[in-house]
N, C-alpha and C. Protein backbone atom coordinates (compact mmCIF):
# COMPACT_ATOMS: atom_id res chain seq x y z
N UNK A 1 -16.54 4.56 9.36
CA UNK A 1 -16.04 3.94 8.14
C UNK A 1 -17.00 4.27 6.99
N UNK A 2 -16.46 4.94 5.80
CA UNK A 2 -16.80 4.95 4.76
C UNK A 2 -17.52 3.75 4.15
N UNK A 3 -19.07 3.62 3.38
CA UNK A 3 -19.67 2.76 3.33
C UNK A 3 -20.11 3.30 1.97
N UNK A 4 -19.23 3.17 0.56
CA UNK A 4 -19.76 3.52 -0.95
C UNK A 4 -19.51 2.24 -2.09
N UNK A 5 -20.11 2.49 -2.57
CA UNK A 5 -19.88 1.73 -4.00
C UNK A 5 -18.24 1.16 -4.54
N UNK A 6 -17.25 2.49 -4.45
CA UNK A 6 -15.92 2.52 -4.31
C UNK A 6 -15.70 1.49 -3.63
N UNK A 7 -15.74 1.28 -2.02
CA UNK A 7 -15.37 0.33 -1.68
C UNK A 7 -15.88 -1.38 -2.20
N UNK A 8 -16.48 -1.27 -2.80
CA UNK A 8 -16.48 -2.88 -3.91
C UNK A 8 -16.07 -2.56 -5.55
N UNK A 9 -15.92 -1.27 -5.45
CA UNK A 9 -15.30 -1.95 -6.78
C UNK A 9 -13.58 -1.94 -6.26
N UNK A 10 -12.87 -0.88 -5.42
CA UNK A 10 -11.40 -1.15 -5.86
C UNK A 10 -11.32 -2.50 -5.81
N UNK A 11 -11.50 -3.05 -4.76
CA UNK A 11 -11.40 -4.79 -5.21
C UNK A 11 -10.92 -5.54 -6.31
N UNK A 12 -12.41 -4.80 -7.33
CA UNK A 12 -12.13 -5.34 -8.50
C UNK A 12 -12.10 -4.81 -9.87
N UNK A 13 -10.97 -3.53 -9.25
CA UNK A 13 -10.21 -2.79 -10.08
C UNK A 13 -8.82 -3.49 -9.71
N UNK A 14 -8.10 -3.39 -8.43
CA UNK A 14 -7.41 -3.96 -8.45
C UNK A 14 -6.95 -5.20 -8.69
N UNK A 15 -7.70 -6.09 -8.63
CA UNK A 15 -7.58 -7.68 -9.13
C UNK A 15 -7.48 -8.30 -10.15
N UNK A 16 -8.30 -6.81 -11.00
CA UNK A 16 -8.62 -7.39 -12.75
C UNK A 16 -7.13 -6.53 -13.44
N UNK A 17 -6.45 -5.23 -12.92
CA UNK A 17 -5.54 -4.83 -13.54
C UNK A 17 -3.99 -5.32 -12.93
N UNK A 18 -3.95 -6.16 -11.76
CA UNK A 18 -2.96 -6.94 -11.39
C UNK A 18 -2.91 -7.72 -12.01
N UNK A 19 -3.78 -8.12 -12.15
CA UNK A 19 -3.58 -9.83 -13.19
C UNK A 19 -3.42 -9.41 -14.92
N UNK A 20 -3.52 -8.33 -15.11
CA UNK A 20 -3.12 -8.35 -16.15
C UNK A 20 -1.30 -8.10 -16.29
N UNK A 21 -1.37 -7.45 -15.37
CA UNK A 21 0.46 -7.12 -15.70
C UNK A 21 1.12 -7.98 -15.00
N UNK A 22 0.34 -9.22 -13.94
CA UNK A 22 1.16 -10.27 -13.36
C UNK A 22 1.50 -10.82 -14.70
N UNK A 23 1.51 -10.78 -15.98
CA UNK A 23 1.43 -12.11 -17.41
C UNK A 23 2.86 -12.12 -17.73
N UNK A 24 3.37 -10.46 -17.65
CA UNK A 24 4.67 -10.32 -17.30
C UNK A 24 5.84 -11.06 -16.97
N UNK A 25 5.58 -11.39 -15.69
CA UNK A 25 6.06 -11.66 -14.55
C UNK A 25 5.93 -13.26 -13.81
N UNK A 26 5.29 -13.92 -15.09
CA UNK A 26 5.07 -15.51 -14.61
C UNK A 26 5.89 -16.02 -13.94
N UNK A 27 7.32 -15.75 -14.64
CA UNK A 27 8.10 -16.56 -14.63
C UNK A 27 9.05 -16.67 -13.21
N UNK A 28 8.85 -15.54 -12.52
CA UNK A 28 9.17 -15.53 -11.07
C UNK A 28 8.10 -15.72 -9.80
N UNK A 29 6.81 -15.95 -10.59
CA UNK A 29 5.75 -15.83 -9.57
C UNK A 29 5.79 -16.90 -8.56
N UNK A 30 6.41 -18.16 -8.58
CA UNK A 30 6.39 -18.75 -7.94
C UNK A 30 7.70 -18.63 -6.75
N UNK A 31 8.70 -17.81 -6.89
CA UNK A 31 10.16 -17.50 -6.26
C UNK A 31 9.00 -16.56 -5.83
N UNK A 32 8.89 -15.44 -6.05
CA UNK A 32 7.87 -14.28 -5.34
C UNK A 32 7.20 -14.48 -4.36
N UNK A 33 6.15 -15.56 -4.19
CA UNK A 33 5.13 -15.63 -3.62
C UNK A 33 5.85 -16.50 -2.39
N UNK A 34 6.69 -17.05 -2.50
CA UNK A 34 7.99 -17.64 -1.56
C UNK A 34 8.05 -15.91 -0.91
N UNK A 35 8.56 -15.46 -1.42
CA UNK A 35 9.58 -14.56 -0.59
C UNK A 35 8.11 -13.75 -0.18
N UNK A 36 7.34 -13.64 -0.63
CA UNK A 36 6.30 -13.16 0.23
C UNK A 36 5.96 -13.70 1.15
N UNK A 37 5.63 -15.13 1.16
CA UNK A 37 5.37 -15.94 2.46
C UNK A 37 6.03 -15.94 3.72
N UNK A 38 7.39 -16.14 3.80
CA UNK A 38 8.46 -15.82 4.23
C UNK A 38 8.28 -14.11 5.13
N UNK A 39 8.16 -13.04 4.17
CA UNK A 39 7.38 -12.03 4.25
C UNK A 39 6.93 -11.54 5.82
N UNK A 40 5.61 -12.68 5.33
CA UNK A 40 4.61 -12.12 6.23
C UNK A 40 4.99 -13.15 7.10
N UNK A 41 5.70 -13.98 7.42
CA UNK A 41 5.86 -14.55 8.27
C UNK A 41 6.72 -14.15 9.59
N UNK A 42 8.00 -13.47 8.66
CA UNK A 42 8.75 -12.75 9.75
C UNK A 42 8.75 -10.78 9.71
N UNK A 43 7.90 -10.75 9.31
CA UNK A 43 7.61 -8.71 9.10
C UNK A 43 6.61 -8.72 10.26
N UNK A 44 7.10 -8.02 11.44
CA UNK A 44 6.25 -8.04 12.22
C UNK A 44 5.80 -6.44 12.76
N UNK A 45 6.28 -5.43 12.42
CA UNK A 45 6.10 -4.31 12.04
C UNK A 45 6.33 -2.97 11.02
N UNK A 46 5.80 -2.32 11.69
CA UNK A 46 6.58 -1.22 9.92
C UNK A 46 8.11 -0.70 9.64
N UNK A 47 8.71 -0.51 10.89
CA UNK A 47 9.96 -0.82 11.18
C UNK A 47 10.49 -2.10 10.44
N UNK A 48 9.73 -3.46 10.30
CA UNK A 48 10.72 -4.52 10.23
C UNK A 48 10.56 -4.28 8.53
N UNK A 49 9.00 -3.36 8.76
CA UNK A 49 9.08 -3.64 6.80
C UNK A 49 9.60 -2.99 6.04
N UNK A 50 9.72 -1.73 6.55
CA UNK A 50 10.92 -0.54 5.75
C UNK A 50 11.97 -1.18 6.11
N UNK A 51 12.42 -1.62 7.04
CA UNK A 51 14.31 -2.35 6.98
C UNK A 51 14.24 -3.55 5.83
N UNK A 52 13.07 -3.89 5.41
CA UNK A 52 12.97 -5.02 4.35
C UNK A 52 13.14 -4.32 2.77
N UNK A 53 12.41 -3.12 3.04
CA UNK A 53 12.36 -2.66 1.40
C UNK A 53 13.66 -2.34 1.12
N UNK A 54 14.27 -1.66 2.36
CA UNK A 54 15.75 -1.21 2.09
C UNK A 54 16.48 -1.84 1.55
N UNK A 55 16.81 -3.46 2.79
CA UNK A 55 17.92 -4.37 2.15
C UNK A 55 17.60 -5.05 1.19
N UNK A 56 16.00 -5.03 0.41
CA UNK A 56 16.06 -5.91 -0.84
C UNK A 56 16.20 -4.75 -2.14
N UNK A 57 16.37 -3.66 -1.72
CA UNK A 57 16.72 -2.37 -2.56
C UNK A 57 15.60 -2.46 -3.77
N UNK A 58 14.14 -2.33 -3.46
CA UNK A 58 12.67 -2.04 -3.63
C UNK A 58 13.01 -0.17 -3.71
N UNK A 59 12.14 -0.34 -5.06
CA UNK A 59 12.47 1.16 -5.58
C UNK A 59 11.49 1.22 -6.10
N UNK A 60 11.04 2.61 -6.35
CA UNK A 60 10.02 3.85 -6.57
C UNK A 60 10.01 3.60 -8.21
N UNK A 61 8.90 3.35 -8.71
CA UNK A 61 8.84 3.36 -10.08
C UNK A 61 7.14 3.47 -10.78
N UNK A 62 7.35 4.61 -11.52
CA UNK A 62 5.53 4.87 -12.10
C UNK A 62 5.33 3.95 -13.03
N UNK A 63 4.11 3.55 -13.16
CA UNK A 63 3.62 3.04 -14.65
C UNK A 63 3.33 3.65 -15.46
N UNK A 64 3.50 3.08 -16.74
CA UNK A 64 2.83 4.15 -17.93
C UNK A 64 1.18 3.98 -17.69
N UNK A 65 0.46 3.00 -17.85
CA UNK A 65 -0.82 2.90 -17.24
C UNK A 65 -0.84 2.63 -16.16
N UNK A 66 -1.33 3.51 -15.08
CA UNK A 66 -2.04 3.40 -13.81
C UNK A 66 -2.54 1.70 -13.85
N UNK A 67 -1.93 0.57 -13.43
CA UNK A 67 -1.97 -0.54 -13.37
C UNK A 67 -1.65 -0.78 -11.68
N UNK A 68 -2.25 -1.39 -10.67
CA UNK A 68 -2.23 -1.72 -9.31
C UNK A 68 -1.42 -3.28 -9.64
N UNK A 69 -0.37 -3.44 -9.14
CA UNK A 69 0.46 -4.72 -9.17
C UNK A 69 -0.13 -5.56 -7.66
N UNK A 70 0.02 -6.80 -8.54
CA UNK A 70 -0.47 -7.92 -7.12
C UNK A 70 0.77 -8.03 -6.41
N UNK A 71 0.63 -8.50 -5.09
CA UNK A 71 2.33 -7.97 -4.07
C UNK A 71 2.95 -8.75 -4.57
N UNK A 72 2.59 -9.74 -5.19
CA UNK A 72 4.15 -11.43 -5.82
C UNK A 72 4.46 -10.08 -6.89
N UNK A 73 4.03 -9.73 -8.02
CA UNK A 73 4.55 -8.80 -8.79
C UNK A 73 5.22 -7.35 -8.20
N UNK A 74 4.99 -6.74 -7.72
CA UNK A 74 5.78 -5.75 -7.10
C UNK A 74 6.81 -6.48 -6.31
N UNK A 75 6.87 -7.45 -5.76
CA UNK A 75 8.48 -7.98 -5.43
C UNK A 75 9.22 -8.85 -6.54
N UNK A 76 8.37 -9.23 -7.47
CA UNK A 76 9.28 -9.75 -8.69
C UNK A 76 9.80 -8.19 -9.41
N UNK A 77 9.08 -7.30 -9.59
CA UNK A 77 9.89 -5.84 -10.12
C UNK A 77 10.65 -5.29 -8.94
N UNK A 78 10.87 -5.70 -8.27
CA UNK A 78 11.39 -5.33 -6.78
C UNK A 78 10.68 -3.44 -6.82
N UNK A 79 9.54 -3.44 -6.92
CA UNK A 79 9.18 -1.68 -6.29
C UNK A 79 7.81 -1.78 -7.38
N UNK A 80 7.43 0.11 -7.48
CA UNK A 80 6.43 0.16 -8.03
C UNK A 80 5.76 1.18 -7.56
N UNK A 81 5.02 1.70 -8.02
CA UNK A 81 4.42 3.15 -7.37
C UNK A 81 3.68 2.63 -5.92
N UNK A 82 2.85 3.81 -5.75
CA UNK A 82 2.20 4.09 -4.60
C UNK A 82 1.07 2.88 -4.03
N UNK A 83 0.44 2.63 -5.40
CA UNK A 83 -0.96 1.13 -4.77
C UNK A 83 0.19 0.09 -4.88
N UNK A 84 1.18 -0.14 -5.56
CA UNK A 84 1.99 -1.26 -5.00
C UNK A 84 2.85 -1.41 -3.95
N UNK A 85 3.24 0.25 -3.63
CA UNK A 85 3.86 -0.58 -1.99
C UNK A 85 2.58 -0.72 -0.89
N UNK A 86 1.42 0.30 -1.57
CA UNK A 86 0.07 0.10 -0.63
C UNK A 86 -0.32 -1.26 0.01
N UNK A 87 -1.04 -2.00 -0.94
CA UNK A 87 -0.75 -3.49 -1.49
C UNK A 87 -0.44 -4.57 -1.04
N UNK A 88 1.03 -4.67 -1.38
CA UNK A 88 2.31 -5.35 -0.46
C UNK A 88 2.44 -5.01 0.98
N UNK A 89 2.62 -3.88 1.72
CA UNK A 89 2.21 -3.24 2.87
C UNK A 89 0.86 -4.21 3.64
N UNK A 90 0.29 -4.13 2.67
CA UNK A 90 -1.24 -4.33 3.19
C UNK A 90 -0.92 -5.65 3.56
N UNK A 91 -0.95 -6.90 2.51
CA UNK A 91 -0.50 -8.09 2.71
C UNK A 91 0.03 -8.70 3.30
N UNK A 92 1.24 -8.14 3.91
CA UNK A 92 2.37 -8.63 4.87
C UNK A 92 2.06 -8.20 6.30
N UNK A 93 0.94 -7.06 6.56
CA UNK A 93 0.90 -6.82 7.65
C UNK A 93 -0.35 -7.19 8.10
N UNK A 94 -1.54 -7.47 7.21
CA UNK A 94 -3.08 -7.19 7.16
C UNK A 94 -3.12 -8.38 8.71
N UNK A 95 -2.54 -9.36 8.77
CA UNK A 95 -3.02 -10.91 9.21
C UNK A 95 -2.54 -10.27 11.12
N UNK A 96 -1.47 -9.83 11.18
CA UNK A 96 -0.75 -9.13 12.33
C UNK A 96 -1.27 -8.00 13.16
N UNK A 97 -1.70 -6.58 12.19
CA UNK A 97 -1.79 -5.35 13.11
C UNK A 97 -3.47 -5.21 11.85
N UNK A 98 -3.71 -4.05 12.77
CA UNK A 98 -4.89 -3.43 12.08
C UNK A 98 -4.57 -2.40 11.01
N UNK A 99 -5.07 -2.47 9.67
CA UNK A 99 -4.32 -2.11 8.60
C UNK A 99 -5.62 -1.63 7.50
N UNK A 100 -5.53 -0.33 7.39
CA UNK A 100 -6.09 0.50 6.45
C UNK A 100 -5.66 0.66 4.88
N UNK A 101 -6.44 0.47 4.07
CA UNK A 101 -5.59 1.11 2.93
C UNK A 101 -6.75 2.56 2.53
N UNK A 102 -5.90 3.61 1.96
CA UNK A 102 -6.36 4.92 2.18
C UNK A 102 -5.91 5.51 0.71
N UNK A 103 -6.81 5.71 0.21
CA UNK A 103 -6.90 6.33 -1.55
C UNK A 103 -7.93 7.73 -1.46
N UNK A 104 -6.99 8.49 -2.14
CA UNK A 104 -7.76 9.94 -2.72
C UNK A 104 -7.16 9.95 -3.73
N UNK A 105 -8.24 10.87 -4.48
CA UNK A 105 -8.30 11.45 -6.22
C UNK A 105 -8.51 13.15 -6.00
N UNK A 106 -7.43 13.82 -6.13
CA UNK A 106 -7.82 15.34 -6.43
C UNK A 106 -7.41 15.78 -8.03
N UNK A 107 -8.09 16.40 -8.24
CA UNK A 107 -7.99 17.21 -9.42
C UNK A 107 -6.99 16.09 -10.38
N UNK A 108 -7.45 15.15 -10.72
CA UNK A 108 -6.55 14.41 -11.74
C UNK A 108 -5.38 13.55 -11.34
N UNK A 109 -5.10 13.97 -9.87
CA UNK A 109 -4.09 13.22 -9.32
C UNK A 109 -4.53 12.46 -8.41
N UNK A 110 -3.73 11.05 -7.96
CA UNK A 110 -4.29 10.45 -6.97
C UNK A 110 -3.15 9.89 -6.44
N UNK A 111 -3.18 9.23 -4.85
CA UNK A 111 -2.63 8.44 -3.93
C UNK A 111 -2.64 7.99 -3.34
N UNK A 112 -2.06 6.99 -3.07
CA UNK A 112 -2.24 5.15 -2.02
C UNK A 112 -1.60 5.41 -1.06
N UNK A 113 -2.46 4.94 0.67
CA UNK A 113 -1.26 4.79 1.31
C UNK A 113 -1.89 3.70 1.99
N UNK A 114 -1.40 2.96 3.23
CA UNK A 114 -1.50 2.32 3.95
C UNK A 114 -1.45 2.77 5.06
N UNK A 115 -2.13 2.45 6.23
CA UNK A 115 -2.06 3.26 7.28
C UNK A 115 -2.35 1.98 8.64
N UNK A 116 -1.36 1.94 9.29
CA UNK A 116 -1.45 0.60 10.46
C UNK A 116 -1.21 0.84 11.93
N UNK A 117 -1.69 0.32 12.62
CA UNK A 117 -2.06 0.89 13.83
C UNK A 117 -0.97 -0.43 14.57
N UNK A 118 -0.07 0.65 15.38
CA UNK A 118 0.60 0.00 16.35
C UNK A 118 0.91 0.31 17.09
N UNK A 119 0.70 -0.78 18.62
CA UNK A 119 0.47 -0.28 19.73
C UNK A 119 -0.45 0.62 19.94
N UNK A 120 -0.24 2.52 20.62
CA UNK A 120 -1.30 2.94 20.86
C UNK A 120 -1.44 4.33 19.64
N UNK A 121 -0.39 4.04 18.78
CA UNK A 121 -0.65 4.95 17.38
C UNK A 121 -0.62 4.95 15.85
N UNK A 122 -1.24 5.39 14.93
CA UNK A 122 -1.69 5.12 13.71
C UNK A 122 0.14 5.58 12.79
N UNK A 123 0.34 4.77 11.98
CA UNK A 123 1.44 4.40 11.11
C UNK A 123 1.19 5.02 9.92
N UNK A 124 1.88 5.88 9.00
CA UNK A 124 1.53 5.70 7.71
C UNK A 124 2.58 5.30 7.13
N UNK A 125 2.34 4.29 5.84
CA UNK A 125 3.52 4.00 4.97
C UNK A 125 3.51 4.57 3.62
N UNK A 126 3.85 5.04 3.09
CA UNK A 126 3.27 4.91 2.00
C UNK A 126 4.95 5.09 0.65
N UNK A 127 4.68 4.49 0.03
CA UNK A 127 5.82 4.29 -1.18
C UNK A 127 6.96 3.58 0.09
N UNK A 128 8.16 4.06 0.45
CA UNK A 128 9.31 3.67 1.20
C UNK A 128 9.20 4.77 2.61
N UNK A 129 8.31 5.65 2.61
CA UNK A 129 8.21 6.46 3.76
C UNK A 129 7.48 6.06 4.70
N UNK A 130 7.81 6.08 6.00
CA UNK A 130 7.02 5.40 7.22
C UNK A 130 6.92 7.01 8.77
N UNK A 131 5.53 7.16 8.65
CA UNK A 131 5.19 8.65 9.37
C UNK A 131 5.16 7.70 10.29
N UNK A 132 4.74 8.21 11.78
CA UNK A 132 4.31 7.59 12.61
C UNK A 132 4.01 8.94 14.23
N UNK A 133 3.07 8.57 14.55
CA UNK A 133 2.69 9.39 15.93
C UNK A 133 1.31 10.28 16.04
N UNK A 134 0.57 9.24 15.03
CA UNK A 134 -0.84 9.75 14.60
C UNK A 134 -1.89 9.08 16.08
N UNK A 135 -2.55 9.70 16.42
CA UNK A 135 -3.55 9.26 17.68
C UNK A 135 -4.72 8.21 17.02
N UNK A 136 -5.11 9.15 16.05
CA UNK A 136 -6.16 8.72 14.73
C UNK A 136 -5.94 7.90 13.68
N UNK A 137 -7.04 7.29 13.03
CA UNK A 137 -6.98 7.29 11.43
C UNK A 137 -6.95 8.06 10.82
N UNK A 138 -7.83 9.04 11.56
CA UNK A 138 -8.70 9.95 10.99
C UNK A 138 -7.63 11.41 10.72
N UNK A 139 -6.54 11.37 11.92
CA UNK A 139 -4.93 12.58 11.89
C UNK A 139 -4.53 12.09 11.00
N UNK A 140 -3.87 10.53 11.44
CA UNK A 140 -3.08 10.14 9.83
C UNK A 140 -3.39 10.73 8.56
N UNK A 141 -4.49 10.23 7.97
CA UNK A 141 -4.88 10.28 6.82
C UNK A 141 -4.97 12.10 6.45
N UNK A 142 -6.01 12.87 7.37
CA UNK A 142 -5.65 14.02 6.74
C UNK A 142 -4.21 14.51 6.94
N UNK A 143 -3.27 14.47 7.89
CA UNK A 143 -1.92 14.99 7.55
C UNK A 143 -1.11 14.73 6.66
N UNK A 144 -1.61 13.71 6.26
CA UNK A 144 -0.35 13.13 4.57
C UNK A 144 -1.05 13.15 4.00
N UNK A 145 -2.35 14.02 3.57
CA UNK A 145 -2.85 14.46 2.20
C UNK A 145 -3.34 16.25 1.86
N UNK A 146 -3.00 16.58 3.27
CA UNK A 146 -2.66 18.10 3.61
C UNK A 146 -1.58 18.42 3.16
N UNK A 147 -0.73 17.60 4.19
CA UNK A 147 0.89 17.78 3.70
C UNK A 147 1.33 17.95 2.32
N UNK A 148 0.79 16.59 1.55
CA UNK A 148 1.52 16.30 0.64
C UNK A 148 0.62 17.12 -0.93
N UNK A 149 -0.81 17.48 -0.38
CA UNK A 149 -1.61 18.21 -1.54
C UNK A 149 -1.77 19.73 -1.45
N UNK A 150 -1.23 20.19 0.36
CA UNK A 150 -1.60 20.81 0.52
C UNK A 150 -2.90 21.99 0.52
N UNK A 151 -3.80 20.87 0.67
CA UNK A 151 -5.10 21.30 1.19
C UNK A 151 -5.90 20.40 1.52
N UNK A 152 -7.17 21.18 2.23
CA UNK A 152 -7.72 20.62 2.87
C UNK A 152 -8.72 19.37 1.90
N UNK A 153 -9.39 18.34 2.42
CA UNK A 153 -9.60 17.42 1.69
C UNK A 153 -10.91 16.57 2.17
N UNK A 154 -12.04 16.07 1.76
CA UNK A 154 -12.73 15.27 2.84
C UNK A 154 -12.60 14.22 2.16
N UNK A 155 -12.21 13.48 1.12
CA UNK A 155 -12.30 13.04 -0.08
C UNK A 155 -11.33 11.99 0.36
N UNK A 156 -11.62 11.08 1.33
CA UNK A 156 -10.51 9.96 1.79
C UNK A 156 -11.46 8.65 2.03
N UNK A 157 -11.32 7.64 1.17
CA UNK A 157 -11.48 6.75 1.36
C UNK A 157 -11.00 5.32 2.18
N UNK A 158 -11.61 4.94 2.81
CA UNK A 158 -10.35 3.78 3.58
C UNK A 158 -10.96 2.45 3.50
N UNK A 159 -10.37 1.39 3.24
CA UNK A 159 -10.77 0.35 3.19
C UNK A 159 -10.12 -0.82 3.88
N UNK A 160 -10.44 -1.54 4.67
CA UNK A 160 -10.12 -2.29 5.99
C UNK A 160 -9.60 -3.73 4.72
C-alpha cells in the first residue's frame, strides 16, 4: 500500500469540494441520505449495485469544475462523473466487502475507480461499468488504466 502525502490530502480535497456543491442540493439532502441508508443496507454486491444505478436511471455527467460530489449529492443529481460514482460505490459497499478507491493523473487527465474484492476476485466499478475476474489489486488497477490510457503506468494510487 501506497504510503504519500496524497493519501491525506484527497480526504480533504474531497470533503472541502463536496460540501461546496452539496449547497446546491440542500433541499433533497435529507430524502438522499434516506435512500442512501436504505442503500447500504440492502446493496450487498456490485451486481446488486449496478442493478441499482440502472433502475434508478443514474447517469454519466462531467462537471464544469472538477468538483468530487458527497454520495447524498450524486444521488440527489441522480449520476455524476467518475469520483462520484467512485464515492457512492465506496460508501455503500466500504462497511460489507473490502473496497479500494484508485485515482491516476496522466498528462492532464485523470480517473476514479473503485475497486472491491469479492469472494476470491478483485471488482472494478467505475462510472456504471463493473469489470470483474481480477486475481489482484494490483491486475485490476493496471488493466483499466492500460486499457483505458493505453499505456503503461506506475502512477496508481489506492486508498482503503
Amino acid at each position: 500500500m501506497f504510503k504519500t502525502i496524497l493519501e491525506y490530502l484527497i480526504p480533504v480535497w474531497y470533503y472541502t469540494s463536496g460540501s461546496i456543491q452539496s449547497i446546491k442540493y440542500l433541499h433533497t439532502r435529507k430524502k438522499s441520505i434516506e435512500i442512501l441508508n436504505n442503500a447500504k443496507k440492502n446493496i450487498n454486491s456490485t451486481r446488486d449495485l449496478e442493478d441499482w444505478y440502472k433502475n434508478n436511471n443514474f447517469k454519466y455527467s462531467s462537471d464544469k469544475v472538477d468538483l468530487s460530489s458527497l454520495p447524498w449529492v450524486t444521488i440527489s443529481r441522480l449520476g455524476g462523473d467518475c469520483d462520484d460514482f467512485m464515492s457512492l460505490a465506496y460508501e455503500i459497499l466500504k462497511d460489507k466487502k473490502e473496497c479500494y478507491r484508485a485515482l491516476i493523473y496522466i498528462k492532464g487527465s485523470g480517473h476514479a475507480i473503485v475497486i472491491i474484492k469479492e469472494d476470491d476476485e478483485f471488482v472494478l466499478m467505475s462510472n456504471m461499468d463493473r469489470i470483474k475476474g481480477f486475481k489482484t489489486i494490483d491486475e485490476a488497477a493496471r488493466y483499466f488504466y492500460q486499457h483505458y490510457y493505453q499505456q503503461k503506468t506506475k502512477t496508481i494510487l489506492y486508498l482503503k
